[in-house]
PDB file of N, CA and C in Angstrom:
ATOM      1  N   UNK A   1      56.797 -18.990  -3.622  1.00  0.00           N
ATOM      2  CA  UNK A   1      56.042 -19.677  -4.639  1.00  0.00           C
ATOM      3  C   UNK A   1      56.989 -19.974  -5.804  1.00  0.00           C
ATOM      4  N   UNK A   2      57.187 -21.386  -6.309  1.00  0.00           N
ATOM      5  CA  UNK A   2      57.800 -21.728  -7.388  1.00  0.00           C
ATOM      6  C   UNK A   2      57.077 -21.006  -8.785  1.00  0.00           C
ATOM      7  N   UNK A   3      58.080 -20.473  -9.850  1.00  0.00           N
ATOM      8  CA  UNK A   3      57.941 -20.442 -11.275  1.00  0.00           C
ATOM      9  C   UNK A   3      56.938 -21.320 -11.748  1.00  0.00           C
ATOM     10  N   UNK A   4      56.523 -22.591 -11.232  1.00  0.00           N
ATOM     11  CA  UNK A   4      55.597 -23.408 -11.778  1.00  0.00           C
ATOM     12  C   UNK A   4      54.302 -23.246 -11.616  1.00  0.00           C
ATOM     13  N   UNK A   5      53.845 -23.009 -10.263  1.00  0.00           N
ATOM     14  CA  UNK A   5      53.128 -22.492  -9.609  1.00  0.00           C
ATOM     15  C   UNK A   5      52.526 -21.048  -9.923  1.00  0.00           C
ATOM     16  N   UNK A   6      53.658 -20.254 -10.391  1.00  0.00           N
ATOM     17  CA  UNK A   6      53.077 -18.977 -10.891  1.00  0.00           C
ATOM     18  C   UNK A   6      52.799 -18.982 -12.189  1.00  0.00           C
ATOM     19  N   UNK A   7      53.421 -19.683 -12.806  1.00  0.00           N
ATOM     20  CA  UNK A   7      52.556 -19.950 -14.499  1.00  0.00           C
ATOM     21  C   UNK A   7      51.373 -20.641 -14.191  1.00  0.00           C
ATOM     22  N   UNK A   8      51.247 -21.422 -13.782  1.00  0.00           N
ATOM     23  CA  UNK A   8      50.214 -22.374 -14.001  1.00  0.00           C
ATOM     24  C   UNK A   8      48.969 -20.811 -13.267  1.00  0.00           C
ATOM     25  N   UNK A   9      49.313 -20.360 -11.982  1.00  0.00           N
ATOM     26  CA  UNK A   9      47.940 -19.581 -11.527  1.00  0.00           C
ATOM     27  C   UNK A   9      47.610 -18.516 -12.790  1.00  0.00           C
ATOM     28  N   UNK A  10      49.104 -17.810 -13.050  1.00  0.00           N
ATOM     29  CA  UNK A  10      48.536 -17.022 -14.260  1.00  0.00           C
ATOM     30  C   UNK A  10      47.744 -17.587 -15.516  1.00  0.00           C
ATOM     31  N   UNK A  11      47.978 -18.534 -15.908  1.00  0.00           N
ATOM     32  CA  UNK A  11      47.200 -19.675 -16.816  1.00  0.00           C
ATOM     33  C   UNK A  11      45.929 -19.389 -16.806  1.00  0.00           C
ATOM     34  N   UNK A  12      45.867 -20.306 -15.408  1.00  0.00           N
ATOM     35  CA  UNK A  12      44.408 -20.009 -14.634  1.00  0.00           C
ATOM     36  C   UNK A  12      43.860 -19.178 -15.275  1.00  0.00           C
ATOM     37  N   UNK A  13      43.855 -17.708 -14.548  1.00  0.00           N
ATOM     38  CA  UNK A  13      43.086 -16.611 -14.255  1.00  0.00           C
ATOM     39  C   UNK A  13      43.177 -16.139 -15.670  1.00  0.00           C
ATOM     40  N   UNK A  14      43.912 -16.373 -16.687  1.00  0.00           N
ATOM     41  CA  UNK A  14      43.769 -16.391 -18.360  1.00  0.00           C
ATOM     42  C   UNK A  14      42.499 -16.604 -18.811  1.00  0.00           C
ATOM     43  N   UNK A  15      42.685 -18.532 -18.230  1.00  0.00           N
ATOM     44  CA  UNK A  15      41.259 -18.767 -18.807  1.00  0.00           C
ATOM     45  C   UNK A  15      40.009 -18.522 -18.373  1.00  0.00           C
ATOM     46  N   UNK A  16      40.166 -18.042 -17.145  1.00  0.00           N
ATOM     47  CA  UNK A  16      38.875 -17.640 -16.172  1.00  0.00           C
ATOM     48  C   UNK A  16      38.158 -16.259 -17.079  1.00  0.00           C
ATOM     49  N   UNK A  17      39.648 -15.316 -17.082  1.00  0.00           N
ATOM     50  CA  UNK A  17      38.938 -14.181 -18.244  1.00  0.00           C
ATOM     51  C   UNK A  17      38.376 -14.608 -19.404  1.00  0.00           C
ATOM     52  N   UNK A  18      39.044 -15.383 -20.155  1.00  0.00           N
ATOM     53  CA  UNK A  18      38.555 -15.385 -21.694  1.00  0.00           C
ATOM     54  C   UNK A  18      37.298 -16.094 -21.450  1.00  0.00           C
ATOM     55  N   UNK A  19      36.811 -16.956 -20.141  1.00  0.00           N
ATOM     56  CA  UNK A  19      35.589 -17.545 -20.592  1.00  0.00           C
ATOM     57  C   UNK A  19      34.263 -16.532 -20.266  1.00  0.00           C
ATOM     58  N   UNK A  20      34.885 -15.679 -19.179  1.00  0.00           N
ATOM     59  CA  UNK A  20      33.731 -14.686 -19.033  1.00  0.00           C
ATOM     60  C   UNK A  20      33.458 -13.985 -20.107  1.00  0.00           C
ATOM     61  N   UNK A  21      34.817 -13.254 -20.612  1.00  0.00           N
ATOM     62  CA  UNK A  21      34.350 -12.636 -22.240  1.00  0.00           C
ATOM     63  C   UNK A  21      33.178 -13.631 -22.774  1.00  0.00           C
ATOM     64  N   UNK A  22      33.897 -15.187 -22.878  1.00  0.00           N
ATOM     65  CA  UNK A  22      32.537 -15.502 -24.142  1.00  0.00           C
ATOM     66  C   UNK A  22      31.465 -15.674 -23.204  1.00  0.00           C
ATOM     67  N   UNK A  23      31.428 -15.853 -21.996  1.00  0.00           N
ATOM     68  CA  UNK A  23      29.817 -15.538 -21.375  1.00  0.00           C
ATOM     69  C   UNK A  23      29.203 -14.734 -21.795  1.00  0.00           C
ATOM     70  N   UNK A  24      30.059 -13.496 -21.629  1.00  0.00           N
ATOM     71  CA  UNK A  24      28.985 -12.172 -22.171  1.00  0.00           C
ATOM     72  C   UNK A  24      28.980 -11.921 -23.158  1.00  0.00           C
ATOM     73  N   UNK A  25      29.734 -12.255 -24.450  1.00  0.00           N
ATOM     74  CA  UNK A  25      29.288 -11.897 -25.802  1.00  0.00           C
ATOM     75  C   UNK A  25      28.566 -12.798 -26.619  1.00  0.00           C
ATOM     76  N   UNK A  26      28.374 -14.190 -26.284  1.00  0.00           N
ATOM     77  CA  UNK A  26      27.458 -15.258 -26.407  1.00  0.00           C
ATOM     78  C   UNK A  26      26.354 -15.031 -26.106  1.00  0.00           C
ATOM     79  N   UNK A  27      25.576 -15.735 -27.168  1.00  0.00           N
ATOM     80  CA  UNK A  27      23.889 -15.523 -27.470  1.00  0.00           C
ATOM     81  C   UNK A  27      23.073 -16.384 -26.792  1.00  0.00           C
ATOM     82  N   UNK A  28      24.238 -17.653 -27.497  1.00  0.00           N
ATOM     83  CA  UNK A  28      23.224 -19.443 -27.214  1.00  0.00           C
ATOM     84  C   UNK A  28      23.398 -19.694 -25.743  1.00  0.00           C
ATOM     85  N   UNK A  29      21.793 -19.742 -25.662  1.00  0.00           N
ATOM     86  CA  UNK A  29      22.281 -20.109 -23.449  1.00  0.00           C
ATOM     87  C   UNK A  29      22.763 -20.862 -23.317  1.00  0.00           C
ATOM     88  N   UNK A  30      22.583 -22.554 -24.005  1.00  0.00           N
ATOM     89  CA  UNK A  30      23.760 -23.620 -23.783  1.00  0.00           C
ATOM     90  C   UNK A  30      25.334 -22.618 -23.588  1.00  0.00           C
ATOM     91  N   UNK A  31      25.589 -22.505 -24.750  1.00  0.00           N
ATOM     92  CA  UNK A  31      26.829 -21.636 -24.775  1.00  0.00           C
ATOM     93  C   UNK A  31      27.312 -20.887 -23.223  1.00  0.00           C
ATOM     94  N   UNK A  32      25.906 -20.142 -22.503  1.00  0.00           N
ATOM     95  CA  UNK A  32      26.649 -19.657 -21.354  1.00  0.00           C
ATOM     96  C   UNK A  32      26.814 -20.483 -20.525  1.00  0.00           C
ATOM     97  N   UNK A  33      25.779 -21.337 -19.996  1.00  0.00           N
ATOM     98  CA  UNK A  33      25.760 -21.819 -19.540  1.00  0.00           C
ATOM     99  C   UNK A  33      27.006 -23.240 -19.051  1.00  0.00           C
ATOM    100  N   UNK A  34      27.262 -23.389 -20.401  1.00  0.00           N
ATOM    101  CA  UNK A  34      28.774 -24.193 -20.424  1.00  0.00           C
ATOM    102  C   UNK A  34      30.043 -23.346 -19.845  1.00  0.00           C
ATOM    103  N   UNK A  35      30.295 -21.841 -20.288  1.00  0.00           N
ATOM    104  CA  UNK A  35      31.275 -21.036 -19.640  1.00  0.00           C
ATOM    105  C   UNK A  35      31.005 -20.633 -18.772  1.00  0.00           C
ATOM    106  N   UNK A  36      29.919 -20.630 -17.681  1.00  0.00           N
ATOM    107  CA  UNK A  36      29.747 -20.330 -16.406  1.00  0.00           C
ATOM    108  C   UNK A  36      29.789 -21.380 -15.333  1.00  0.00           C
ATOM    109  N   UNK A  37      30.004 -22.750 -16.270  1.00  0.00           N
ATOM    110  CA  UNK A  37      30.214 -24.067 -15.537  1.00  0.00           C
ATOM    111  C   UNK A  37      31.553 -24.502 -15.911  1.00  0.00           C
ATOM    112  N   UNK A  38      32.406 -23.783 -17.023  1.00  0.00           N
ATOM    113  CA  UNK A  38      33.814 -23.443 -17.087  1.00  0.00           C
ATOM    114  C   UNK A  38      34.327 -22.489 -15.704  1.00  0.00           C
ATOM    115  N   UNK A  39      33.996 -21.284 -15.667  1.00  0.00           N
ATOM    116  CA  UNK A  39      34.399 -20.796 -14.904  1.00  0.00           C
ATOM    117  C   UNK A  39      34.636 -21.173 -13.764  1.00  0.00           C
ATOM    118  N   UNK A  40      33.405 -22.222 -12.681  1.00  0.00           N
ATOM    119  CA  UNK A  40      33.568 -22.224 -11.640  1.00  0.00           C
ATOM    120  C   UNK A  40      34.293 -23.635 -11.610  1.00  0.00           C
ATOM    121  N   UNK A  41      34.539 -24.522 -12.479  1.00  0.00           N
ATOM    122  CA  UNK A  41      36.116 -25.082 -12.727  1.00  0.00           C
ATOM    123  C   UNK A  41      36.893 -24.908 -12.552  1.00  0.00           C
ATOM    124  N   UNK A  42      37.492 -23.540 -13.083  1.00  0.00           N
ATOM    125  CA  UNK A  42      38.709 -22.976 -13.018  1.00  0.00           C
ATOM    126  C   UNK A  42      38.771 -22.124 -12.026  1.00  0.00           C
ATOM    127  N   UNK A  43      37.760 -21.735 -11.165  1.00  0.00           N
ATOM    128  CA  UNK A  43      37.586 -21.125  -9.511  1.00  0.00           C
ATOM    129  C   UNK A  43      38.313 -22.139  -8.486  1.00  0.00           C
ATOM    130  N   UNK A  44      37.759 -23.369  -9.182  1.00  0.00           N
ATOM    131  CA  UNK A  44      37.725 -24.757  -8.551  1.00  0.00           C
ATOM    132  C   UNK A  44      39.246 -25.108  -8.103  1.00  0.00           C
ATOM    133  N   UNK A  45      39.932 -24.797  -9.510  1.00  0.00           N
ATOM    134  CA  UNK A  45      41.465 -24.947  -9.660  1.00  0.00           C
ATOM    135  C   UNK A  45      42.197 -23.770  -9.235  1.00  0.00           C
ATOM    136  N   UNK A  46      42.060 -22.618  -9.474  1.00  0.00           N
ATOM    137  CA  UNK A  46      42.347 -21.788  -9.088  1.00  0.00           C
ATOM    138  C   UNK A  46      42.799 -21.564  -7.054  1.00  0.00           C
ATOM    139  N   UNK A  47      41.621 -22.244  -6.496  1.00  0.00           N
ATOM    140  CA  UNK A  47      41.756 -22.323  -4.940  1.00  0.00           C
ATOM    141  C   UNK A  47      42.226 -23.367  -4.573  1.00  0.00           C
ATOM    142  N   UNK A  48      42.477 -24.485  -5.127  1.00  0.00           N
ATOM    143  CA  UNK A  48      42.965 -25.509  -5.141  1.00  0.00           C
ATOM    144  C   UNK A  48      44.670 -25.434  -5.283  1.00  0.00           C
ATOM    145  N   UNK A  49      45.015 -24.689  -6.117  1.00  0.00           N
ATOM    146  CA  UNK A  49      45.988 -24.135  -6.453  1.00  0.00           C
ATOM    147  C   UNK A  49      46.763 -23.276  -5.069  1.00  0.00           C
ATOM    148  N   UNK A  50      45.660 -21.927  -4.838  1.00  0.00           N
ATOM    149  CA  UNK A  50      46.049 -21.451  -3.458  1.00  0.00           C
ATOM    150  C   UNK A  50      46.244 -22.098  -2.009  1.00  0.00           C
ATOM    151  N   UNK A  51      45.132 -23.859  -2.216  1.00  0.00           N
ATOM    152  CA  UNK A  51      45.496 -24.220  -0.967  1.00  0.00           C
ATOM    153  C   UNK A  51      47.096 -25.318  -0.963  1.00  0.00           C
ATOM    154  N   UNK A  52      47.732 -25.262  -2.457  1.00  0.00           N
ATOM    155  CA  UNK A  52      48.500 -26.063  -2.520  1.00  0.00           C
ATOM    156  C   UNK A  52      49.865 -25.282  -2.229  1.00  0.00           C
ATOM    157  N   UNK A  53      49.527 -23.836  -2.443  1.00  0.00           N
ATOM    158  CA  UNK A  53      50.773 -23.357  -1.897  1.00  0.00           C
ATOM    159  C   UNK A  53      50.709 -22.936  -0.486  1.00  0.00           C
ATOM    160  N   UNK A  54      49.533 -22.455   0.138  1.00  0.00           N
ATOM    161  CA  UNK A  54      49.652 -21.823   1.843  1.00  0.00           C
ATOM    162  C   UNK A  54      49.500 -22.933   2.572  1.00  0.00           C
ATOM    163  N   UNK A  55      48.471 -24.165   2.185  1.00  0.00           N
ATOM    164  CA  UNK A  55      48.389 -24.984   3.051  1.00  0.00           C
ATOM    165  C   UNK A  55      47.671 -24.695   4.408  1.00  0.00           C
ATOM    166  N   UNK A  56      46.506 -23.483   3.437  1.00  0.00           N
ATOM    167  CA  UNK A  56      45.340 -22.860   4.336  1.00  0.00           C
ATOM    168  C   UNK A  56      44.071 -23.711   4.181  1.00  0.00           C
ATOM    169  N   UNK A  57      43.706 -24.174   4.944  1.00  0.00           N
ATOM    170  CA  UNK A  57      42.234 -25.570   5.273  1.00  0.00           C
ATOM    171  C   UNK A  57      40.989 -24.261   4.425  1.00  0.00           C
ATOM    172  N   UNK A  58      40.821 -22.914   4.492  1.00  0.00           N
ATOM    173  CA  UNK A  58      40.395 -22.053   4.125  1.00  0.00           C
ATOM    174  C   UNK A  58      39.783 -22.223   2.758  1.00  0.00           C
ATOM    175  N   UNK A  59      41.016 -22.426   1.987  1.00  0.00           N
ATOM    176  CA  UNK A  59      41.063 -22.302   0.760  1.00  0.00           C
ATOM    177  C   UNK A  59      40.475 -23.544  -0.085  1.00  0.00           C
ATOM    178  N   UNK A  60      40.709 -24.618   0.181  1.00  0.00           N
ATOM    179  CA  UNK A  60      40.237 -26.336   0.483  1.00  0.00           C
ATOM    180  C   UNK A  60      38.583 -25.930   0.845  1.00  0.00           C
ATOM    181  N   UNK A  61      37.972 -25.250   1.422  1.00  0.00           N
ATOM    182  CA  UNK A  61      36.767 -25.068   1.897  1.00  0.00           C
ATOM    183  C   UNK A  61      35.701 -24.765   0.421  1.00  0.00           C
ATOM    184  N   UNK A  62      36.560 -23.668   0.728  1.00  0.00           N
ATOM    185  CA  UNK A  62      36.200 -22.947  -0.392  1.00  0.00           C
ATOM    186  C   UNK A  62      36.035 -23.465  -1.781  1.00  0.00           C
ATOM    187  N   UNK A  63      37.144 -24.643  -2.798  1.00  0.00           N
ATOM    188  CA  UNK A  63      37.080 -24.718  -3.285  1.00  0.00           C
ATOM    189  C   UNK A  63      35.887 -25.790  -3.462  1.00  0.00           C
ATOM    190  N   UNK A  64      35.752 -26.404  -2.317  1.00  0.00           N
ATOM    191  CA  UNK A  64      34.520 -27.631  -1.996  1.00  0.00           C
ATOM    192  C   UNK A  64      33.249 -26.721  -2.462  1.00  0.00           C
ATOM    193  N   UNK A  65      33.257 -25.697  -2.007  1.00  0.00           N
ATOM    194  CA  UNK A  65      31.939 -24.681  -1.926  1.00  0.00           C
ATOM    195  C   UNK A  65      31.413 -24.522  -3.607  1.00  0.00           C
ATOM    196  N   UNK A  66      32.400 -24.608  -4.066  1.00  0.00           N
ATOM    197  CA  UNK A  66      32.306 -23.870  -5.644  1.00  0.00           C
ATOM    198  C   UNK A  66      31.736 -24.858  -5.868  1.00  0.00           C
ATOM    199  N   UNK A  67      32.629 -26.415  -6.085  1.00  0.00           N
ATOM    200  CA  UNK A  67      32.288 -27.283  -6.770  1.00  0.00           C
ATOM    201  C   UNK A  67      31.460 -27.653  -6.749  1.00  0.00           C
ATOM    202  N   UNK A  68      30.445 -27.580  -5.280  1.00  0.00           N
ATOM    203  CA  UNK A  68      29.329 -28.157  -4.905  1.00  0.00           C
ATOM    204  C   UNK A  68      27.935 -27.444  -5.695  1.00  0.00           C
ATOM    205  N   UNK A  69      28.210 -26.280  -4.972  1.00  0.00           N
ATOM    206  CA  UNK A  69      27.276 -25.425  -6.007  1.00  0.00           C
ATOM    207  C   UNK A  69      27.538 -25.400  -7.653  1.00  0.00           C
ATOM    208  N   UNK A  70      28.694 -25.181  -8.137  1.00  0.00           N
ATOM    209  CA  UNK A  70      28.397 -25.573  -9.787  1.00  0.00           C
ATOM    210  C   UNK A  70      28.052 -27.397 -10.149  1.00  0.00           C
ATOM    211  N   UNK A  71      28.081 -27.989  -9.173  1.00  0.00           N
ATOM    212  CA  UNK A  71      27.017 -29.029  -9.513  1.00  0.00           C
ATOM    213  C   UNK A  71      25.919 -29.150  -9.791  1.00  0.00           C
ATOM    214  N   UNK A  72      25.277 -28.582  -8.701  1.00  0.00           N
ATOM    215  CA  UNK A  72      23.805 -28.563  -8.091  1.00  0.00           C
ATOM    216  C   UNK A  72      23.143 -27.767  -9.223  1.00  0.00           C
ATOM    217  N   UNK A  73      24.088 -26.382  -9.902  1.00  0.00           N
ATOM    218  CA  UNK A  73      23.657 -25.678 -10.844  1.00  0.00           C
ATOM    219  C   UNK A  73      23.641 -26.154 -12.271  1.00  0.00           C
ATOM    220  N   UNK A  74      24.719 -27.124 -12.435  1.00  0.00           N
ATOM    221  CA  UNK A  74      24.637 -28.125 -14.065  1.00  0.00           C
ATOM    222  C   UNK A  74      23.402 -28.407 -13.906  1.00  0.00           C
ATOM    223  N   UNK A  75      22.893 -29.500 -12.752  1.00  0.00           N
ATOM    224  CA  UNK A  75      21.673 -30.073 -12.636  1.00  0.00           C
ATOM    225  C   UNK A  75      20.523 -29.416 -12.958  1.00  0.00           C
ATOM    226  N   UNK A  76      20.770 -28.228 -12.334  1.00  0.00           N
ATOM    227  CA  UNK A  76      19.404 -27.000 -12.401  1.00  0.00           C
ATOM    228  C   UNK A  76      18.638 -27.087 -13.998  1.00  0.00           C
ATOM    229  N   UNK A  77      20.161 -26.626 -14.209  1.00  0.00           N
ATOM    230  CA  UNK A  77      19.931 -26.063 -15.686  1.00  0.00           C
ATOM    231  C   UNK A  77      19.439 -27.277 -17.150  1.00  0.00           C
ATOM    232  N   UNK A  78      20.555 -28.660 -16.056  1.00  0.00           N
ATOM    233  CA  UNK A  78      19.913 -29.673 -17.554  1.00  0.00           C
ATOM    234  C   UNK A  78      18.566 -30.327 -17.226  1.00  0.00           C
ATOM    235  N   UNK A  79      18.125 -30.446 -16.061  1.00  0.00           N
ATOM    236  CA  UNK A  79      16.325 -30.510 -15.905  1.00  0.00           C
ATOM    237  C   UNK A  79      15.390 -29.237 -16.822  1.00  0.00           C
ATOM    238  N   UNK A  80      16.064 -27.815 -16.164  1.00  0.00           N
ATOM    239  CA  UNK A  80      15.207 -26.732 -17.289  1.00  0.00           C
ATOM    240  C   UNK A  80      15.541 -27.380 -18.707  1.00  0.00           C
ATOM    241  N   UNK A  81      16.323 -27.261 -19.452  1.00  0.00           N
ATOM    242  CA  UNK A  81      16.564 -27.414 -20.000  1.00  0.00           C
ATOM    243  C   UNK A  81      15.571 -28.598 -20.557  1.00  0.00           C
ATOM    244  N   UNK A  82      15.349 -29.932 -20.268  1.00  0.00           N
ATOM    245  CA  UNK A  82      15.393 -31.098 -20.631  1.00  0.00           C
ATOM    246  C   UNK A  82      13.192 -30.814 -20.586  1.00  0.00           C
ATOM    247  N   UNK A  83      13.302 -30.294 -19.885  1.00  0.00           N
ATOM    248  CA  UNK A  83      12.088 -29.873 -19.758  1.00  0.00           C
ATOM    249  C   UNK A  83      11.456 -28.778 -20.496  1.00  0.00           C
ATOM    250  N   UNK A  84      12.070 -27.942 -21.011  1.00  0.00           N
ATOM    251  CA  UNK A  84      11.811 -27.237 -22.397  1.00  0.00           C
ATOM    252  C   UNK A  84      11.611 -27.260 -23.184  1.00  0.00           C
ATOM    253  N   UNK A  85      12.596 -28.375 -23.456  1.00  0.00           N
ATOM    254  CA  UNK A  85      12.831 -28.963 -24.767  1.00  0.00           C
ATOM    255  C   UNK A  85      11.212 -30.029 -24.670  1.00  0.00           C
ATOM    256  N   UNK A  86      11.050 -30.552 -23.718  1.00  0.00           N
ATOM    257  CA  UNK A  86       9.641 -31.364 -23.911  1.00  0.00           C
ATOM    258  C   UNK A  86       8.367 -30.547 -24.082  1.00  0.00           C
ATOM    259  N   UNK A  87       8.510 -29.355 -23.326  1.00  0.00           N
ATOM    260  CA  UNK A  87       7.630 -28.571 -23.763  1.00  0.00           C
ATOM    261  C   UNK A  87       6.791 -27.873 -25.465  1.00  0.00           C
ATOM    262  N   UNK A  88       8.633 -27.802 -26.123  1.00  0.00           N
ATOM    263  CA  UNK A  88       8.105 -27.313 -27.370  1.00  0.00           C
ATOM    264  C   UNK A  88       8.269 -28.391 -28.323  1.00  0.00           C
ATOM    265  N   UNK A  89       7.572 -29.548 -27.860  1.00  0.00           N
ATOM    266  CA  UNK A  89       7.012 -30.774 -29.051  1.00  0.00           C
ATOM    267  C   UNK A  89       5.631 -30.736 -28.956  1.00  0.00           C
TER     268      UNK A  89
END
């Protein structure tokens, strides 16, 4: 694995921590909700990353998996959401 490659994963997994910190010490659900749709970004990149160095179809799977589901879950959340908000008018 190139020097480049290993900064950039350590990077990564930097920001993967610091966003869970503010998941859990954050109040405003927007707020989590944005760093838990950070996170699986940087899951996103993170395996993307691993399939760029092994050149394992595995890892490529996987990162499809994330992305798909933190889609489906933005969606979730900006219908609740959008629908809440209509509720308390």
């Amino acid at each position: 694995m190139s020097i480049l490659m290993m900064i950039s994963t350590g990077i990564i997994i930097l920001t993967c921590l610091l966003l869970v910190f503010e998941a859990v010490k954050e109040r405003d659900v927007l707020v989590k909700v944005l760093a838990f749709d950070l996170i699986g970004v940087t899951g996103v990149s993170l395996f993307l990353m691993l399939y760029t160095n092994n050149r394992n179809p595995f890892f490529l799977n996987i990162a499809q998996l994330i992305a798909i589901v933190g889609f489906v879950t933005a969606l979730v959340f900006a219908f609740y959401l959008s629908e809440m908000s209509k509720g308390d008018k």
